[in-house]
C-alpha atoms as a PDB file:
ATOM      1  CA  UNK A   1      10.170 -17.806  35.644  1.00  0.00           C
ATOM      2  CA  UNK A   2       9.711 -14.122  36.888  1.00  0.00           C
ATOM      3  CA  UNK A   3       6.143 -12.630  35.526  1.00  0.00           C
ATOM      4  CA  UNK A   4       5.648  -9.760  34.843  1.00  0.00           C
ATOM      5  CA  UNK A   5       3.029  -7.209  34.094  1.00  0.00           C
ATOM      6  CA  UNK A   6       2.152  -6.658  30.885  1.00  0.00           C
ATOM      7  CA  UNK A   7      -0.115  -4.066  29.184  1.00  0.00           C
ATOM      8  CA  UNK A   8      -1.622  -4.018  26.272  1.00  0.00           C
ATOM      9  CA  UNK A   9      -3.180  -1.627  24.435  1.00  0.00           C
ATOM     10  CA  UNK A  10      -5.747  -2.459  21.938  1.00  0.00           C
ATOM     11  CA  UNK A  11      -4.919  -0.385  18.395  1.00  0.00           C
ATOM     12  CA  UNK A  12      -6.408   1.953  16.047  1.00  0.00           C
ATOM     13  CA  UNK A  13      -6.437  -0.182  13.013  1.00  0.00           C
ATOM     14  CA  UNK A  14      -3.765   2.053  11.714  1.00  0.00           C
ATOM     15  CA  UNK A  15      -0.148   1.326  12.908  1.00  0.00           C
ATOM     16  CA  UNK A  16       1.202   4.841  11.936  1.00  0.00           C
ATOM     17  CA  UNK A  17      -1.642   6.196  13.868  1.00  0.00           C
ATOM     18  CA  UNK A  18      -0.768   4.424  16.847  1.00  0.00           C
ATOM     19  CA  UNK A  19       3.059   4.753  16.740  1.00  0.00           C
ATOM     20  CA  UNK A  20       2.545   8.459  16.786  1.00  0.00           C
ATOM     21  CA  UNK A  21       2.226   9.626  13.460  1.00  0.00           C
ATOM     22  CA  UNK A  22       0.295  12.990  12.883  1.00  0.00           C
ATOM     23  CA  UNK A  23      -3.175  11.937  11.399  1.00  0.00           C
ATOM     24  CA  UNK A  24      -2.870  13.088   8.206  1.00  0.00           C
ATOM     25  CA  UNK A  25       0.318  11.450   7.805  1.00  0.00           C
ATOM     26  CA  UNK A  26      -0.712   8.284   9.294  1.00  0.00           C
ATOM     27  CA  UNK A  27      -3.662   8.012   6.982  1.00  0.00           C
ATOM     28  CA  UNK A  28      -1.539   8.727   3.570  1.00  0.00           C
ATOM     29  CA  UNK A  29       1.327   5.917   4.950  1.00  0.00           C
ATOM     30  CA  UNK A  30      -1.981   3.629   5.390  1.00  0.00           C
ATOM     31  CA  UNK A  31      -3.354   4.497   2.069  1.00  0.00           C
ATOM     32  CA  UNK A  32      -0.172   3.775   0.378  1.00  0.00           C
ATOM     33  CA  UNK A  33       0.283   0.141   2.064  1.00  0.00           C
ATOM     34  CA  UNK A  34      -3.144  -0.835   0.760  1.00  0.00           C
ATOM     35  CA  UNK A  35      -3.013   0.196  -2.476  1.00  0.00           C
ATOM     36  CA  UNK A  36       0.433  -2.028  -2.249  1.00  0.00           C
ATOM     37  CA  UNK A  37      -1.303  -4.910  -1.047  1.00  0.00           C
ATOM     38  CA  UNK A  38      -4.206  -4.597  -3.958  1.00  0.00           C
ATOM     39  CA  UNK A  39      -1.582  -4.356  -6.301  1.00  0.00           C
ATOM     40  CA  UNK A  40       0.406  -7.226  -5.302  1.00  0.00           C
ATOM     41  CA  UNK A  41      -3.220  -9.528  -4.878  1.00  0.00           C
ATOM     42  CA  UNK A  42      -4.626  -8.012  -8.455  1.00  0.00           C
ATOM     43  CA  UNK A  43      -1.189  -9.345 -10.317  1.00  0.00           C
ATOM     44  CA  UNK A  44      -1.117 -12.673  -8.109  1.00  0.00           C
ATOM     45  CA  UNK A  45      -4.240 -13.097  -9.291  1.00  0.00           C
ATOM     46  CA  UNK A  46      -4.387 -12.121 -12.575  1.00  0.00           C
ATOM     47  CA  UNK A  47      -0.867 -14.169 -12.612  1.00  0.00           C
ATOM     48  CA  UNK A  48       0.943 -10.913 -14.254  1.00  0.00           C
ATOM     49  CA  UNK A  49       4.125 -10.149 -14.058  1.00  0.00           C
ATOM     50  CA  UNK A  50       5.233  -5.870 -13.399  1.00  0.00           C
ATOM     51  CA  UNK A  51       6.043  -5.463 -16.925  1.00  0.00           C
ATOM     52  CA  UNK A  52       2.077  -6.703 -18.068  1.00  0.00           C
ATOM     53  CA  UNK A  53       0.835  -4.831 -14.987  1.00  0.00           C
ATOM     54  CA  UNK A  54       2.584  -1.742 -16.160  1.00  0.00           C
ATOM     55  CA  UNK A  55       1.304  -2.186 -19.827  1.00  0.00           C
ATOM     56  CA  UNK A  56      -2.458  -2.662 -18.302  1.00  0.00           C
ATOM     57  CA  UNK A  57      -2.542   0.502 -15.740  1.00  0.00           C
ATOM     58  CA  UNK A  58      -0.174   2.456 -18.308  1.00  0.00           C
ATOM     59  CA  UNK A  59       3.063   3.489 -16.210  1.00  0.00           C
ATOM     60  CA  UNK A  60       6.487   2.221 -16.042  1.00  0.00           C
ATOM     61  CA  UNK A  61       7.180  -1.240 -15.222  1.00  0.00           C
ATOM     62  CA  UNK A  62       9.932   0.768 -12.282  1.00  0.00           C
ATOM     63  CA  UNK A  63       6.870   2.594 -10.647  1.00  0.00           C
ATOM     64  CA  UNK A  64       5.254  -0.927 -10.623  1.00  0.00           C
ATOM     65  CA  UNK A  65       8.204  -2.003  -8.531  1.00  0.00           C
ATOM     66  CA  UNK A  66       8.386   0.790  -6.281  1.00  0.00           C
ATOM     67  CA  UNK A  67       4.716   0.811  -5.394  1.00  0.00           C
ATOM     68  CA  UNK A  68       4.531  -3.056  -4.836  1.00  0.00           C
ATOM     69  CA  UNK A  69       6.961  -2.879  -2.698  1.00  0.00           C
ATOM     70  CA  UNK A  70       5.934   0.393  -1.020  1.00  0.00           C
ATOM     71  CA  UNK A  71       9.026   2.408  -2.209  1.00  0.00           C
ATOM     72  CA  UNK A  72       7.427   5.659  -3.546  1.00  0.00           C
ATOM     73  CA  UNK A  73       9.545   8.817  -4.310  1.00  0.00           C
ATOM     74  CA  UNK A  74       6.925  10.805  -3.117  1.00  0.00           C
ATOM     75  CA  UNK A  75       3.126   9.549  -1.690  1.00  0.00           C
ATOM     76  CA  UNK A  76       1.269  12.125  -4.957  1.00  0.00           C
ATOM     77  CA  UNK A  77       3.042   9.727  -7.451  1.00  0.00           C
ATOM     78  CA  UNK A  78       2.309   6.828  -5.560  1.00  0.00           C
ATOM     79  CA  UNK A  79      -1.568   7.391  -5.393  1.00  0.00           C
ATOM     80  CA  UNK A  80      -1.691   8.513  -9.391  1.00  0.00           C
ATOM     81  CA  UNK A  81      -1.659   5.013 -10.667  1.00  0.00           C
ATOM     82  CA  UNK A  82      -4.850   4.684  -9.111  1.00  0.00           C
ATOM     83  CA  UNK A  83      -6.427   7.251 -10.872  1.00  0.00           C
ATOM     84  CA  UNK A  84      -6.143   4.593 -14.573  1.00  0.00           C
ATOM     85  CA  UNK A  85      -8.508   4.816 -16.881  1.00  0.00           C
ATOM     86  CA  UNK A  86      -9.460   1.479 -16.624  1.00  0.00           C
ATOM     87  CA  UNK A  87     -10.447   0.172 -13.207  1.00  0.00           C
ATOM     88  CA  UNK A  88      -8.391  -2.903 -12.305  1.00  0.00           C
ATOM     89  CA  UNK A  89      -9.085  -4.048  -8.958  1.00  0.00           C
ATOM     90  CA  UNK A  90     -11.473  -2.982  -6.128  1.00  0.00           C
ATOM     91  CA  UNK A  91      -9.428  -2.205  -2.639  1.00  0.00           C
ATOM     92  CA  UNK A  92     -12.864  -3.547  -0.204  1.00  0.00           C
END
């Protein structure tokens, strides 16, 4: 077995950041995975499906979709949900 040398870089913490991504970009693509991720824990947890989820933050059951799974047509729409009336979850 031939070794070889590896090297490894320890990371950011933000994986856009470190695959090149201008800052501010990198920190909106992070900001949208998170709010993703609380999303999908607050319905796991709350054992809702998208359509209750929708009812309870008051958008469409579709944006539900697209923001679980990180699909946004554009990152201002994406963040808006989190702007509800009613807070739902807490992201830390």
């Amino acid at each position: 077995m031939k070794r070889t040398n590896l090297r490894i870089t320890p990371g950011s913490g933000n994986i856009f950041l470190d695959l090149g991504f201008p800052p501010h970009e990198a920190a909106v693509m992070m900001l949208r995975c998170e709010l993703a991720e609380a999303l999908r824990q607050w319905m796991e947890r709350e054992d809702l499906t998208q359509a209750q989820a929708a009812q309870r933050l008051g958008i469409a059951q579709p944006r539900i979709s697209e923001i679980a799974r990180n699909r946004g047509r554009n990152s201002r729409s994406t963040t808006s949900w989190a702007s509800a009336r009613k807070p739902v979850c807490r992201l830390r």
